[in-house]
Protein backbone atom coordinates (compact mmCIF):
# COMPACT_ATOMS: atom_id res chain seq x y z
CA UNK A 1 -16.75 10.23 -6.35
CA UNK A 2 -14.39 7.54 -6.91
CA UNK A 3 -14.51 3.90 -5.74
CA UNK A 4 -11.64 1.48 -5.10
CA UNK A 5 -12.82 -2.30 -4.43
CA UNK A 6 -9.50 -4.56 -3.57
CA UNK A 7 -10.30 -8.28 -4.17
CA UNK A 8 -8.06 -11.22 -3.31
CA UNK A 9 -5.67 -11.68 0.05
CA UNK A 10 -5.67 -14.64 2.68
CA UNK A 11 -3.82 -16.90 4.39
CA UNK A 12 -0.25 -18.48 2.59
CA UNK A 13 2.49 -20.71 3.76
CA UNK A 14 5.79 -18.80 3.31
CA UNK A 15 7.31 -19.05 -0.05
CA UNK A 16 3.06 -19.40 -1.27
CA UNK A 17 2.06 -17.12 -3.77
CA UNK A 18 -0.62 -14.48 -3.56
CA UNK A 19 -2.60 -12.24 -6.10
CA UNK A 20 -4.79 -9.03 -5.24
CA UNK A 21 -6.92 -7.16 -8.01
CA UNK A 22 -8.21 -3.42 -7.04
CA UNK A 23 -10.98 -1.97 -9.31
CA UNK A 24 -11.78 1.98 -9.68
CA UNK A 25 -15.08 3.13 -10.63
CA UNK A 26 -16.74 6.34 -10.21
CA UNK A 27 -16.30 9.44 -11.71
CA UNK A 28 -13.32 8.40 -13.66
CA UNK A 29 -12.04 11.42 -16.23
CA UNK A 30 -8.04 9.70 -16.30
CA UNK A 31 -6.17 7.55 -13.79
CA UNK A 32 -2.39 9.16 -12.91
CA UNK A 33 -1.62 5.75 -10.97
CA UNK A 34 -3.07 3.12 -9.20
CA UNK A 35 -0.87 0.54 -6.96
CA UNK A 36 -0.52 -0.70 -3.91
CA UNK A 37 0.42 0.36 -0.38
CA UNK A 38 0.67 -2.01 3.02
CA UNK A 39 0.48 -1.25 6.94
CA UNK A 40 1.55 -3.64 9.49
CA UNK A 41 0.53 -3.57 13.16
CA UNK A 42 2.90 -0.64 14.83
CA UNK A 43 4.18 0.62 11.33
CA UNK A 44 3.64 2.72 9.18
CA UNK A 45 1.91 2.26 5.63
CA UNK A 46 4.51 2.01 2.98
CA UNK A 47 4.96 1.26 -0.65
CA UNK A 48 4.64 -2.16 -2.24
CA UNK A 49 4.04 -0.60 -6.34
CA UNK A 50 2.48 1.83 -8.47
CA UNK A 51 1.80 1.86 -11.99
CA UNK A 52 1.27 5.55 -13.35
CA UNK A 53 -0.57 5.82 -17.13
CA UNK A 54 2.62 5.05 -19.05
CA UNK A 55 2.98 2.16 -17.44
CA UNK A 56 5.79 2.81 -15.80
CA UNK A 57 6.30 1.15 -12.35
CA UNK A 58 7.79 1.57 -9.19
CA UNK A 59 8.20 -1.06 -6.37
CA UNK A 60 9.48 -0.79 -2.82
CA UNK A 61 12.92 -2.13 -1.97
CA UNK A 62 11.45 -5.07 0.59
CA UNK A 63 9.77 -6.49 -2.60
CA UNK A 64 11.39 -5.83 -5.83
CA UNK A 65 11.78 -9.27 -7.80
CA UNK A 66 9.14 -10.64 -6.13
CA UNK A 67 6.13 -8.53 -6.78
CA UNK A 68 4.58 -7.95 -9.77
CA UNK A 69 2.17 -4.78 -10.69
CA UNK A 70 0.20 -5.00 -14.05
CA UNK A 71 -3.10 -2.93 -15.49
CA UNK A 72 -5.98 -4.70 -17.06
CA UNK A 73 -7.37 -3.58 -20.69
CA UNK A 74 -9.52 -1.21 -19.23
CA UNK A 75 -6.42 1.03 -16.98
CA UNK A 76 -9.13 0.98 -14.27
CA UNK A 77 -7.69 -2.25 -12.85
CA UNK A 78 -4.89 -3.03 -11.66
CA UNK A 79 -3.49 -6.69 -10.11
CA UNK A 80 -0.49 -7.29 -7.35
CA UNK A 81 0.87 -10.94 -8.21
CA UNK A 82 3.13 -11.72 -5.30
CA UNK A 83 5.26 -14.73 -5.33
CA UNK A 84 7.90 -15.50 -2.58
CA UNK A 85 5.78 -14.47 -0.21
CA UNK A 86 7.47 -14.24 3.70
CA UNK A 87 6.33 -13.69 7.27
CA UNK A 88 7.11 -10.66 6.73
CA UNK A 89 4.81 -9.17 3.75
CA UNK A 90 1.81 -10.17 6.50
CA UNK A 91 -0.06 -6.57 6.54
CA UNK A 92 -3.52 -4.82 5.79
CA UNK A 93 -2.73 -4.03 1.56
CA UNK A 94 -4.71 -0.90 0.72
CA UNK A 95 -5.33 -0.23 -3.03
CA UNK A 96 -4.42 3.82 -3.78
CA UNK A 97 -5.76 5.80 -6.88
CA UNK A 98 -5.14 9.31 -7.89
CA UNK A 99 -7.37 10.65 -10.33
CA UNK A 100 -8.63 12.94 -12.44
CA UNK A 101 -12.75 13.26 -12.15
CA UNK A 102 -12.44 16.06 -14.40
CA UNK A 103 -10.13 17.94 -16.92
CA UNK A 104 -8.25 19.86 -14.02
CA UNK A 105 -9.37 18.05 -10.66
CA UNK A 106 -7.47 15.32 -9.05
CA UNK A 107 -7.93 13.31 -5.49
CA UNK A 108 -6.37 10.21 -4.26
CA UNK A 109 -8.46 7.59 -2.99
CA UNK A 110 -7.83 4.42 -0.94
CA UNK A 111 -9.62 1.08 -1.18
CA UNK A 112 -11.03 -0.21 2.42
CA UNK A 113 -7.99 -2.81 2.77
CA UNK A 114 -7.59 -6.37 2.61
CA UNK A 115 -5.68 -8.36 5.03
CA UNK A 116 -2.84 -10.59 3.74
CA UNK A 117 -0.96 -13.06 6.32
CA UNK A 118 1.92 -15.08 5.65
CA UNK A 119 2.46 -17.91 8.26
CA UNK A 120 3.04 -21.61 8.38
């Protein structure tokens, strides 16, 4: 099994900035991405970023130049710096991983969610 443990979100003023940190452990053969997805009360979860193992990224529209996906040493980790932050980024942010636990099986796993409000 794999594990994803999100660390970080809170409360921020608008225009505060805001990091989150997601950790995957488990039965860990190769990552394909990690990154970062976000619900908000009535809607449904969309993308914030993903980093796949090249390190390429990909970022949703409602946050491009603001947030920031990176990968620690390790690959396992992987950190959400958001800066600019509005009322409107307030959601549950759920860390997503799809991996390989062996040399031909893959899942995709979700962290448990950690709340993020932006309000004055």
């Amino acid at each position: 099994q794999v594990q994803l443990v999100e660390s970080g979100g809170g409360l921020v003023q608008p225009g505060g900035s805001l990091s989150l940190s997601c950790a995957a452990s488990g039965s860990i053969f190769s990552i394909v991405s990690m990154g970062w997805y976000r619900q908000a009360p009535g809607k449904e979860r969309e993308l914030v970023a993903t980093i796949n193992s090249g390190g390429s990224t990909n970022y949703g529209d409602s946050v491009k130049g603001r947030f920031t996906i990176s990968r620690g040493d390790t690959k396992n980790t992987v950190y959400l710096q958001m800066n600019s932050l509005k009322p409107e980024d307030t959601a549950v942010y759920y860390c997503n991983g799809r991996v390989y636990y062996s040399t031909t099986r893959w899942g995709e796993y979700w962290g448990q969610g950690t709340q993020v409000t932006v309000s004055s």
